[in-house]
N, C-alpha and C. Protein backbone atom coordinates (compact mmCIF):
# COMPACT_ATOMS: atom_id res chain seq x y z
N UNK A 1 18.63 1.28 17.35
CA UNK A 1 17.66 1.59 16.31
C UNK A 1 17.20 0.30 15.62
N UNK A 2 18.21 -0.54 15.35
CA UNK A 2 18.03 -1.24 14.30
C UNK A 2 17.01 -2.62 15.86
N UNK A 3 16.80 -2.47 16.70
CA UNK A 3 16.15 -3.51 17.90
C UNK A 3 15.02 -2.70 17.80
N UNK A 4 14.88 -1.32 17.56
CA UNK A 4 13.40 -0.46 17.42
C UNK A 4 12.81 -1.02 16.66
N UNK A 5 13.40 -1.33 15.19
CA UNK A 5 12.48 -1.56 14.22
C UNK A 5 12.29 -3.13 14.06
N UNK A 6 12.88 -4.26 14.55
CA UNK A 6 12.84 -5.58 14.69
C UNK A 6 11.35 -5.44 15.70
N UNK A 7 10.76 -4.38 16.63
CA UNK A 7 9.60 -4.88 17.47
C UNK A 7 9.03 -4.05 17.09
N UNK A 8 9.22 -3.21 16.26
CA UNK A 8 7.80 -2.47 15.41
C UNK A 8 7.23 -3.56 14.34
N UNK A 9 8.35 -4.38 13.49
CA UNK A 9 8.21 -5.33 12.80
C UNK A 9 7.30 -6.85 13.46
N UNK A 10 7.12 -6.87 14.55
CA UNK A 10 6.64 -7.74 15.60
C UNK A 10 5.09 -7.56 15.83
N UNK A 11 4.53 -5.97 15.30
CA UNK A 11 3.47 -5.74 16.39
C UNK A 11 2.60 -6.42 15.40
N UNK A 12 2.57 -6.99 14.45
CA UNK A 12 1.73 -7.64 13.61
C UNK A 12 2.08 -9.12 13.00
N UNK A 13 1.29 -10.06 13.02
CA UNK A 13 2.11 -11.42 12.73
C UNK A 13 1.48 -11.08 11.02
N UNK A 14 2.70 -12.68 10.52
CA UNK A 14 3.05 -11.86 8.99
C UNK A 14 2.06 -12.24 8.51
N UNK A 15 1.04 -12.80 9.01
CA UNK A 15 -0.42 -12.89 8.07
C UNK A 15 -1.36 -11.79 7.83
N UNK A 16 -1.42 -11.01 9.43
CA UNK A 16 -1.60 -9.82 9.08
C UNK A 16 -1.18 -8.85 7.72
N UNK A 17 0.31 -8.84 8.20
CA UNK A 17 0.98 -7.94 7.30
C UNK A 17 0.67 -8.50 5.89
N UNK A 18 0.45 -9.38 5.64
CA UNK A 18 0.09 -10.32 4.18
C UNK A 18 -1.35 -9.31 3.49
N UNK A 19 -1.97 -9.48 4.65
CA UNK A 19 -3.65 -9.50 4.29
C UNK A 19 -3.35 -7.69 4.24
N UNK A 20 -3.10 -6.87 4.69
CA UNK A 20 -3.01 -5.57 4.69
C UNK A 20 -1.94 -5.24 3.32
N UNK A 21 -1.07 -5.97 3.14
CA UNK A 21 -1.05 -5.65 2.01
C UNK A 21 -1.99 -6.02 0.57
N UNK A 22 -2.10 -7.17 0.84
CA UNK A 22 -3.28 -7.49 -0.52
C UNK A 22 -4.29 -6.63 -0.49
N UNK A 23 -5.05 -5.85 0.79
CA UNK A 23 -6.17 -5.00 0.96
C UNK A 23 -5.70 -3.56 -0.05
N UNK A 24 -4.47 -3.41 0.22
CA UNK A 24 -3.89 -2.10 -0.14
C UNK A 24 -3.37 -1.83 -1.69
N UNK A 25 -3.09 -3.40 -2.33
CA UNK A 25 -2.65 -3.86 -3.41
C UNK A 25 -4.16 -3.00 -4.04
N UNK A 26 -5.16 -4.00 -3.47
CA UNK A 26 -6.61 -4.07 -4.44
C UNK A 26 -7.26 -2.66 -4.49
N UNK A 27 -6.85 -1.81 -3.61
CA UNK A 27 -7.05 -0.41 -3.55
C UNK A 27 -6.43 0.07 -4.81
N UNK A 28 -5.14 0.33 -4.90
CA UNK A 28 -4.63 0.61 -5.89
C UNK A 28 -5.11 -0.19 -7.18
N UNK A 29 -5.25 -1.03 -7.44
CA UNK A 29 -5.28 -1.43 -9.13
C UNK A 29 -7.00 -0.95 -9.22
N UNK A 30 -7.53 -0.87 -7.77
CA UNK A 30 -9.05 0.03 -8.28
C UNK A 30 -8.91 1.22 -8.71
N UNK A 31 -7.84 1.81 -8.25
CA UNK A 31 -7.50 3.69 -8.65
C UNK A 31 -7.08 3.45 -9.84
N UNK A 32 -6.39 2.28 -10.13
CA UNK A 32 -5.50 2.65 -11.22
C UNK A 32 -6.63 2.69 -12.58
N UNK A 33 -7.47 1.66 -12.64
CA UNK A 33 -8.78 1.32 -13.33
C UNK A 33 -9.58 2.74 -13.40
N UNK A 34 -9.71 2.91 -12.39
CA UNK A 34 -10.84 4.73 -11.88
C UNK A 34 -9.68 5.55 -13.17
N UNK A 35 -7.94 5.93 -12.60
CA UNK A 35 -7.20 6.56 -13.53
C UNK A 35 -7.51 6.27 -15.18
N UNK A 36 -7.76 5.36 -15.53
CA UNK A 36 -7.77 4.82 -17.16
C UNK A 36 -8.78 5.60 -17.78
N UNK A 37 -9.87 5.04 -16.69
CA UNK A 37 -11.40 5.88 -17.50
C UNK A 37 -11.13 7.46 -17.43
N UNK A 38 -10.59 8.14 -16.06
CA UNK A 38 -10.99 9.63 -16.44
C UNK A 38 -9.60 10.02 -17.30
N UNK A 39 -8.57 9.52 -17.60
CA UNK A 39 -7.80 9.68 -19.03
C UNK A 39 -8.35 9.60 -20.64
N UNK A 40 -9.60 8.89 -20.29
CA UNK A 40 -9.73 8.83 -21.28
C UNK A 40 -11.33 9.54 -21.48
N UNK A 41 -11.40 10.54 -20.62
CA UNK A 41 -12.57 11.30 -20.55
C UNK A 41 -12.37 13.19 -21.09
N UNK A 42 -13.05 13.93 -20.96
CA UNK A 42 -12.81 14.91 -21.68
C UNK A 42 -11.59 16.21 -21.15
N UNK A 43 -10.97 15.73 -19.63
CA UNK A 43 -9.77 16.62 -18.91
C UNK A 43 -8.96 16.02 -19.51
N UNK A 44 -8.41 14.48 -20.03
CA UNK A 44 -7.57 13.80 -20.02
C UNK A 44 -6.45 13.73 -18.82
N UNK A 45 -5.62 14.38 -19.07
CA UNK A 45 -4.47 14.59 -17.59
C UNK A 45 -4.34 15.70 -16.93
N UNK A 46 -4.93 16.18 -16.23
CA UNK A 46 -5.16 17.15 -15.48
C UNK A 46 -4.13 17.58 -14.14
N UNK A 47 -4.20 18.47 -13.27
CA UNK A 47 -3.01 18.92 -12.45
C UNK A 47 -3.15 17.54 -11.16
N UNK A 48 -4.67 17.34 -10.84
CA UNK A 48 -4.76 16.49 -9.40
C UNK A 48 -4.56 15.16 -10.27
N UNK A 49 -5.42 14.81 -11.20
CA UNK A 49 -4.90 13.45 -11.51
C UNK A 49 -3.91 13.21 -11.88
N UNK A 50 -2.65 14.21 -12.08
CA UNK A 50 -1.34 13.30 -12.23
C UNK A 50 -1.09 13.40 -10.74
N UNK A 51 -1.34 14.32 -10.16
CA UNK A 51 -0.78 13.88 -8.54
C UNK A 51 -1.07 12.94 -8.37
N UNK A 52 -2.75 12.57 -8.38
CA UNK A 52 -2.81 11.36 -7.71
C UNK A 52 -2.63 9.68 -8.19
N UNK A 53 -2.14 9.71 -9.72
CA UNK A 53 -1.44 9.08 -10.52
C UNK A 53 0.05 9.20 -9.92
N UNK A 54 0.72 9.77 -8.98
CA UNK A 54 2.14 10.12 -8.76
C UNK A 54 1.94 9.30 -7.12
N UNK A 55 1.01 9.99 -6.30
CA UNK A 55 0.92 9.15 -5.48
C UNK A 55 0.39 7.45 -5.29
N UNK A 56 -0.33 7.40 -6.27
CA UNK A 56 -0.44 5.54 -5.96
C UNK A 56 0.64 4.81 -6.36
N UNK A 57 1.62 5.73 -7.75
CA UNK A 57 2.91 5.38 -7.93
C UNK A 57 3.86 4.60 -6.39
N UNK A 58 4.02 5.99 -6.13
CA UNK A 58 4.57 5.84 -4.80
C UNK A 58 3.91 4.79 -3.87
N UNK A 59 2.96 5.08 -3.91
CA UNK A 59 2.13 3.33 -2.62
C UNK A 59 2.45 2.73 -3.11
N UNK A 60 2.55 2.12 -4.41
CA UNK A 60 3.25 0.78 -5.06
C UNK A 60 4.23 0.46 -4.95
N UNK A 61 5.03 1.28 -4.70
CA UNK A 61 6.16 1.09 -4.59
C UNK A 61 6.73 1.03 -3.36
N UNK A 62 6.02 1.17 -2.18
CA UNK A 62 5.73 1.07 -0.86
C UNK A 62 5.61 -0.24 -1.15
N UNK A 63 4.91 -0.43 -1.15
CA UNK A 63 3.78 -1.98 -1.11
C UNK A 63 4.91 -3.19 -1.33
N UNK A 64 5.42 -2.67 -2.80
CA UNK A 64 6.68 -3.71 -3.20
C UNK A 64 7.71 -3.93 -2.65
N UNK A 65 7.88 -2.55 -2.10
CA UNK A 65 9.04 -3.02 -0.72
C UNK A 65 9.12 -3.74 0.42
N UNK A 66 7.74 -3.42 0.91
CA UNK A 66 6.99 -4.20 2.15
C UNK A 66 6.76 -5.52 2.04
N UNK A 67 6.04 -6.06 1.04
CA UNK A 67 6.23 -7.56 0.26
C UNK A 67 7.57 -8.37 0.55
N UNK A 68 8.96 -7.71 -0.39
CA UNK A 68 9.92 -7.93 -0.46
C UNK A 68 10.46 -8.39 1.17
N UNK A 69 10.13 -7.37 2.03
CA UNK A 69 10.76 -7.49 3.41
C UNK A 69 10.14 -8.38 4.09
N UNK A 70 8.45 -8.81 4.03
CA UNK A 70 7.47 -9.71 4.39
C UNK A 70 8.39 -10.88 3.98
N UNK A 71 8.90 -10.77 2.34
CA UNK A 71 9.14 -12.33 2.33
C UNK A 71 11.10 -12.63 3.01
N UNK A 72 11.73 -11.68 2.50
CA UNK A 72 13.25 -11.80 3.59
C UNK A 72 13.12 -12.57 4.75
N UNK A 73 11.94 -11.85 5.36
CA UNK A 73 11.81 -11.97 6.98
C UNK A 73 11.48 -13.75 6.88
N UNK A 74 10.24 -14.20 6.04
CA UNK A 74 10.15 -15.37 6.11
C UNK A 74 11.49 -16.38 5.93
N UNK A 75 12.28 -16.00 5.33
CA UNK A 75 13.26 -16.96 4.82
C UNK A 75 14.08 -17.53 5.73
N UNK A 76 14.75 -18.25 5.64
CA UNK A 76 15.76 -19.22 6.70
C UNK A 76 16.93 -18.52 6.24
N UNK A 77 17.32 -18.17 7.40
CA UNK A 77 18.49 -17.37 7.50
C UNK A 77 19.68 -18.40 6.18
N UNK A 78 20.73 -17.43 5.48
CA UNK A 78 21.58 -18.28 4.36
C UNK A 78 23.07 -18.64 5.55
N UNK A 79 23.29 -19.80 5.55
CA UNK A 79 24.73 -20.27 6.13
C UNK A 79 25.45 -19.28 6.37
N UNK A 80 26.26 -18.20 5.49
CA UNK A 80 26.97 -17.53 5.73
C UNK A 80 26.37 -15.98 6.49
N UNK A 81 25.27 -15.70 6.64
CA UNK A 81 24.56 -15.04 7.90
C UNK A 81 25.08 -15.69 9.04
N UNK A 82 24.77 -16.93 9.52
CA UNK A 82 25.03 -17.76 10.67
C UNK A 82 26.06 -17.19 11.40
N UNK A 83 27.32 -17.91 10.45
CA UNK A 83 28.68 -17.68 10.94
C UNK A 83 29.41 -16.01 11.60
């Protein structure tokens, strides 16, 4: 399993994976902007906009994980990995 996901991790070099996330970043802080104004319009918080306030949650938090692992992966392995 864990050799599955080392060449799923492969099918994209990490510049890719860089640029797809910044694409996906800028998506979200546009929703999040779109979210502000219709909060502050005459539904205020409504049943779909907290969903979809719940789901970009969640992509963010995707995103931050994916980042995180983008940059692991870059790093030089620490000495005591080695051994």
């Amino acid at each position: 399993q864990q050799q599955q996901q080392q060449q799923q991790q492969q099918l994209l070099p990490p510049s890719a994976e860089l640029k797809l996330l910044r694409l996906t970043q800028l998506r979200i802080n546009r929703r999040t902007i779109d979210f502000d104004g219709e909060m502050n319009g005459p539904d205020k918080l409504n049943d779909v906009l907290r969903r979809q306030v719940r789901d970009a949650t969640l992509l963010q938090k995707k995103i931050t994980e994916s980042a995180r692992e983008l940059a692991a992966r870059g790093q030089p392995p620490i000495e005591s990995e080695i051994d």
